[in-house]
N, C-alpha and C. Protein backbone atom coordinates (compact mmCIF):
# COMPACT_ATOMS: atom_id res chain seq x y z
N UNK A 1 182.47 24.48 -132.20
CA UNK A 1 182.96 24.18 -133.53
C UNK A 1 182.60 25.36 -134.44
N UNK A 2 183.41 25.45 -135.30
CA UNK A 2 182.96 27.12 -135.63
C UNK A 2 182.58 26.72 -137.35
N UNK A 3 182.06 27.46 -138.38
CA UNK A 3 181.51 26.94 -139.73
C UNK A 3 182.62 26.49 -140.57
N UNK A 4 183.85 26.65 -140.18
CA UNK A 4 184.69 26.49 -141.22
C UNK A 4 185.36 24.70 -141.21
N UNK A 5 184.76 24.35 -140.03
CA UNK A 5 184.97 23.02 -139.99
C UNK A 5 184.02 22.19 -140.51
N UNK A 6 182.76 22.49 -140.14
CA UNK A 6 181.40 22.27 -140.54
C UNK A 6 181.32 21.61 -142.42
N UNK A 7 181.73 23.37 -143.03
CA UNK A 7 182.32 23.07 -144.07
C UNK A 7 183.30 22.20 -144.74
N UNK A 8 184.80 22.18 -143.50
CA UNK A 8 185.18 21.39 -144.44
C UNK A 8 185.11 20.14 -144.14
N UNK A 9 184.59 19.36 -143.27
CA UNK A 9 183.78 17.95 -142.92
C UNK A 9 183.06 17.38 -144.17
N UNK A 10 182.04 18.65 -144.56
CA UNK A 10 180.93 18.36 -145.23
C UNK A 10 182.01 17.88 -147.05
N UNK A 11 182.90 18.76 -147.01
CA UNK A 11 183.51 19.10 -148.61
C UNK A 11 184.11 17.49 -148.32
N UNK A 12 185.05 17.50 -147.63
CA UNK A 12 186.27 16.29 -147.36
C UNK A 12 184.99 15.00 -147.37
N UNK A 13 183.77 14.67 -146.76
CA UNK A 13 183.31 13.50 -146.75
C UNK A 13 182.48 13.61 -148.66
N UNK A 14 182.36 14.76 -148.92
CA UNK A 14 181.66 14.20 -150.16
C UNK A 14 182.72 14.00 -151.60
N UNK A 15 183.79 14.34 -151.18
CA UNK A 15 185.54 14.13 -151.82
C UNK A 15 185.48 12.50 -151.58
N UNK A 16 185.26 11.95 -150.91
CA UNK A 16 185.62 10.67 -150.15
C UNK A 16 184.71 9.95 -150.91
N UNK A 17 183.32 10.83 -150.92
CA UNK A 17 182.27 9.50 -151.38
C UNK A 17 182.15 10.00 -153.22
N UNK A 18 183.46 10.92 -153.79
CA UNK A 18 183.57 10.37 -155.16
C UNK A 18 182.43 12.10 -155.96
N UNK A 19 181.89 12.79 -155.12
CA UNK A 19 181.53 13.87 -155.41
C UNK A 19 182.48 14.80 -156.07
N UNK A 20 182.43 16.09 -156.75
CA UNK A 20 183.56 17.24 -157.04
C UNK A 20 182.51 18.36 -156.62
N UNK A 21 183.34 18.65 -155.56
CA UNK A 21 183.04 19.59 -154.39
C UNK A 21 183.71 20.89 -155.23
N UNK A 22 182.17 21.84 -154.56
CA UNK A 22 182.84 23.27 -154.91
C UNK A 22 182.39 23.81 -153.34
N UNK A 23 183.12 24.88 -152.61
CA UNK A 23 183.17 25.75 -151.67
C UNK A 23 183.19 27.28 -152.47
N UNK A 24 182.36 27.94 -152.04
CA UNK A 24 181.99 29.19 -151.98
C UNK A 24 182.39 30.07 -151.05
N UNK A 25 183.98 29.83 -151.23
CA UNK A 25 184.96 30.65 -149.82
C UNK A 25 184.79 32.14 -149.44
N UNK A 26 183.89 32.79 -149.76
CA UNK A 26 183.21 34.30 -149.18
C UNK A 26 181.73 34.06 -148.80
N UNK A 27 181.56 32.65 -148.76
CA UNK A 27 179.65 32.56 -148.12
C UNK A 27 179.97 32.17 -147.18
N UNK A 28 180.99 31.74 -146.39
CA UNK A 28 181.21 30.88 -145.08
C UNK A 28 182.42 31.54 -144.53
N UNK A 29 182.43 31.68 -142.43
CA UNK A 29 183.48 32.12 -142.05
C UNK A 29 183.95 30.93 -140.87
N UNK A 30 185.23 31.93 -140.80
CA UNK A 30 186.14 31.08 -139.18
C UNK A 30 185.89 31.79 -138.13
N UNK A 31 186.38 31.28 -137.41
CA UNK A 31 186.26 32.39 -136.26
C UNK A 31 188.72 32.37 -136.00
N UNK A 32 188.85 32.99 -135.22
CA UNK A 32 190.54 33.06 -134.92
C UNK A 32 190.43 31.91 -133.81
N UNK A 33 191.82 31.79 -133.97
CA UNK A 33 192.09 30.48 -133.09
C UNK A 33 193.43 30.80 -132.18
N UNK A 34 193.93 30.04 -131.36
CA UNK A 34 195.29 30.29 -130.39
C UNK A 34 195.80 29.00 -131.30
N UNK A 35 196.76 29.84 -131.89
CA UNK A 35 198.27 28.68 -132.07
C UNK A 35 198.91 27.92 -130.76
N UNK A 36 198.71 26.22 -130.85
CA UNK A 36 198.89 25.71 -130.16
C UNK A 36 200.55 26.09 -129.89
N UNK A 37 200.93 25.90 -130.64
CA UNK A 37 202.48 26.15 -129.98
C UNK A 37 203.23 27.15 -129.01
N UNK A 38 202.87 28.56 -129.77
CA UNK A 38 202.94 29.87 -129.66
C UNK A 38 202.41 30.31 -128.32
N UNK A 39 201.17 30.36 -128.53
CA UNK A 39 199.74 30.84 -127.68
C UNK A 39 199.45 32.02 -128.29
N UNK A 40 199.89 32.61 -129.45
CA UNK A 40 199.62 33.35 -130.18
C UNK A 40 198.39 33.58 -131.06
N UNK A 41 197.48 34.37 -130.94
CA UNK A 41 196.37 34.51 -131.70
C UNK A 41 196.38 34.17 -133.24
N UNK A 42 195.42 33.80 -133.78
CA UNK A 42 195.56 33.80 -135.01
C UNK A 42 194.41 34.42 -135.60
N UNK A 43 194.16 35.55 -136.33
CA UNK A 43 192.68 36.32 -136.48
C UNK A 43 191.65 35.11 -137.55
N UNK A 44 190.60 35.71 -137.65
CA UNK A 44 190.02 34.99 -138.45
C UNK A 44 189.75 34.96 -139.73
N UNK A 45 190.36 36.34 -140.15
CA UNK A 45 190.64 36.03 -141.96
C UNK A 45 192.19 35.22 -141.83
N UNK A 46 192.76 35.17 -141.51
CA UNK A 46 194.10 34.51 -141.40
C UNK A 46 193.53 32.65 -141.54
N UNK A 47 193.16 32.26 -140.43
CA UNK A 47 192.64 31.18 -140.20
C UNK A 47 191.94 30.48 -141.39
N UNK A 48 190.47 31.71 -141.53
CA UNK A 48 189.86 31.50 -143.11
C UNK A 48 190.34 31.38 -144.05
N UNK A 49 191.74 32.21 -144.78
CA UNK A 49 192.28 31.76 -146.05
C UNK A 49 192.95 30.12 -145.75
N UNK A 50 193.60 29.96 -144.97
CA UNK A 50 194.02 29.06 -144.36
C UNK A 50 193.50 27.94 -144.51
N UNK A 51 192.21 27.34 -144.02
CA UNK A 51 191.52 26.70 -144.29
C UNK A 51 190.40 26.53 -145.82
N UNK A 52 190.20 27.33 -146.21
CA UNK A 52 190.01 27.53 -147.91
C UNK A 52 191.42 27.30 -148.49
N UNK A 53 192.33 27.13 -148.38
CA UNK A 53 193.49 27.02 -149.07
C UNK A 53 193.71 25.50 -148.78
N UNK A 54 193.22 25.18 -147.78
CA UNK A 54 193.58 22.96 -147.44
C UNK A 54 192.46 22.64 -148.42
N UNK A 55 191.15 23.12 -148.01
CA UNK A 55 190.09 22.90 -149.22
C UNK A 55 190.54 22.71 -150.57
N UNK A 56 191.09 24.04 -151.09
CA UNK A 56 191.42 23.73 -152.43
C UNK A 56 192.16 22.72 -152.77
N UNK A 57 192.86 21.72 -152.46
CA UNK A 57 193.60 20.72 -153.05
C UNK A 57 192.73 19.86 -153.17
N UNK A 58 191.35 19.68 -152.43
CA UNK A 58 190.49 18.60 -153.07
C UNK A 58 189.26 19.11 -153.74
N UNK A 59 188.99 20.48 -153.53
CA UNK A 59 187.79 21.18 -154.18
C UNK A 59 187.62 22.09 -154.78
N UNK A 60 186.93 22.68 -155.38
CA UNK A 60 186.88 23.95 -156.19
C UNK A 60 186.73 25.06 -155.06
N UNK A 61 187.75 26.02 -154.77
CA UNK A 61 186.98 27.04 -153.79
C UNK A 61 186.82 28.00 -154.85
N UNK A 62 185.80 28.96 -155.11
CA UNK A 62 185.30 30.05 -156.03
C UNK A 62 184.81 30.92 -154.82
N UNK A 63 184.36 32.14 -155.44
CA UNK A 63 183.34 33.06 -154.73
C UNK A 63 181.80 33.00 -155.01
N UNK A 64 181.31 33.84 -154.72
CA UNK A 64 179.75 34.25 -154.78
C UNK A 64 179.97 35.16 -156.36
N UNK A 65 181.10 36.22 -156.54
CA UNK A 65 180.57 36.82 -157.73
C UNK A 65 180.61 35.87 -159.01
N UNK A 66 181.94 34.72 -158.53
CA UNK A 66 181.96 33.66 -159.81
C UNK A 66 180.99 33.11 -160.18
N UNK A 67 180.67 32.26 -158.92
CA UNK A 67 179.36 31.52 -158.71
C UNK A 67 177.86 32.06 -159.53
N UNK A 68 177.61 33.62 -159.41
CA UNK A 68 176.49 34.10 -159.99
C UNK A 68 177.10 34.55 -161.39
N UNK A 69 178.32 34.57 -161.96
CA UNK A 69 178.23 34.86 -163.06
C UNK A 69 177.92 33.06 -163.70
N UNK A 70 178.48 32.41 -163.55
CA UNK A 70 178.22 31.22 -163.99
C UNK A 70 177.21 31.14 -163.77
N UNK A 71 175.89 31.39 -163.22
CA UNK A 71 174.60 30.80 -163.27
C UNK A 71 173.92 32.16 -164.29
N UNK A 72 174.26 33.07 -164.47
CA UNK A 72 173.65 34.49 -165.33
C UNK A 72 173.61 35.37 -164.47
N UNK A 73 173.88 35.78 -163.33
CA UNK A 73 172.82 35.98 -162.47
C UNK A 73 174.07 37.93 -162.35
N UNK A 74 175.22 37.75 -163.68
CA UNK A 74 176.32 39.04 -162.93
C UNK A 74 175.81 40.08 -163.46
């Protein structure tokens, strides 16, 4: 199972239990996958936006530089 599921398990069950989920889509990766259909590779920034992009319809995806300007930290 590679982190990007991990992640979005963790985002999607705390969506469910009524949380507002933020993902930090440059602190976490995918790994590439074979398109079931195809058998065609799929790399792993491909995959990664991919999956940060299903995220976003239920969560905030931001970065790390957002993230630290909102806390002071840019």
């Amino acid at each position: 199972m590679d982190g990007t599921q991990c992640v979005n398990n963790t985002t999607r069950h705390g969506v469910d239990l009524g949380y507002k989920m933020v993902v930090v889509g440059d602190a976490c990766a995918s790994y590439g996958i074979r398109d079931w259909r195809t058998g065609k590779e799929v790399g792993e920034e491909a995959t990664h936006n991919l999956a940060m992009g299903i995220l976003a319809g239920d969560a905030r995806v931001t970065s790390t530089k957002e993230v630290l300007a909102v806390l002071g930290y840019e």
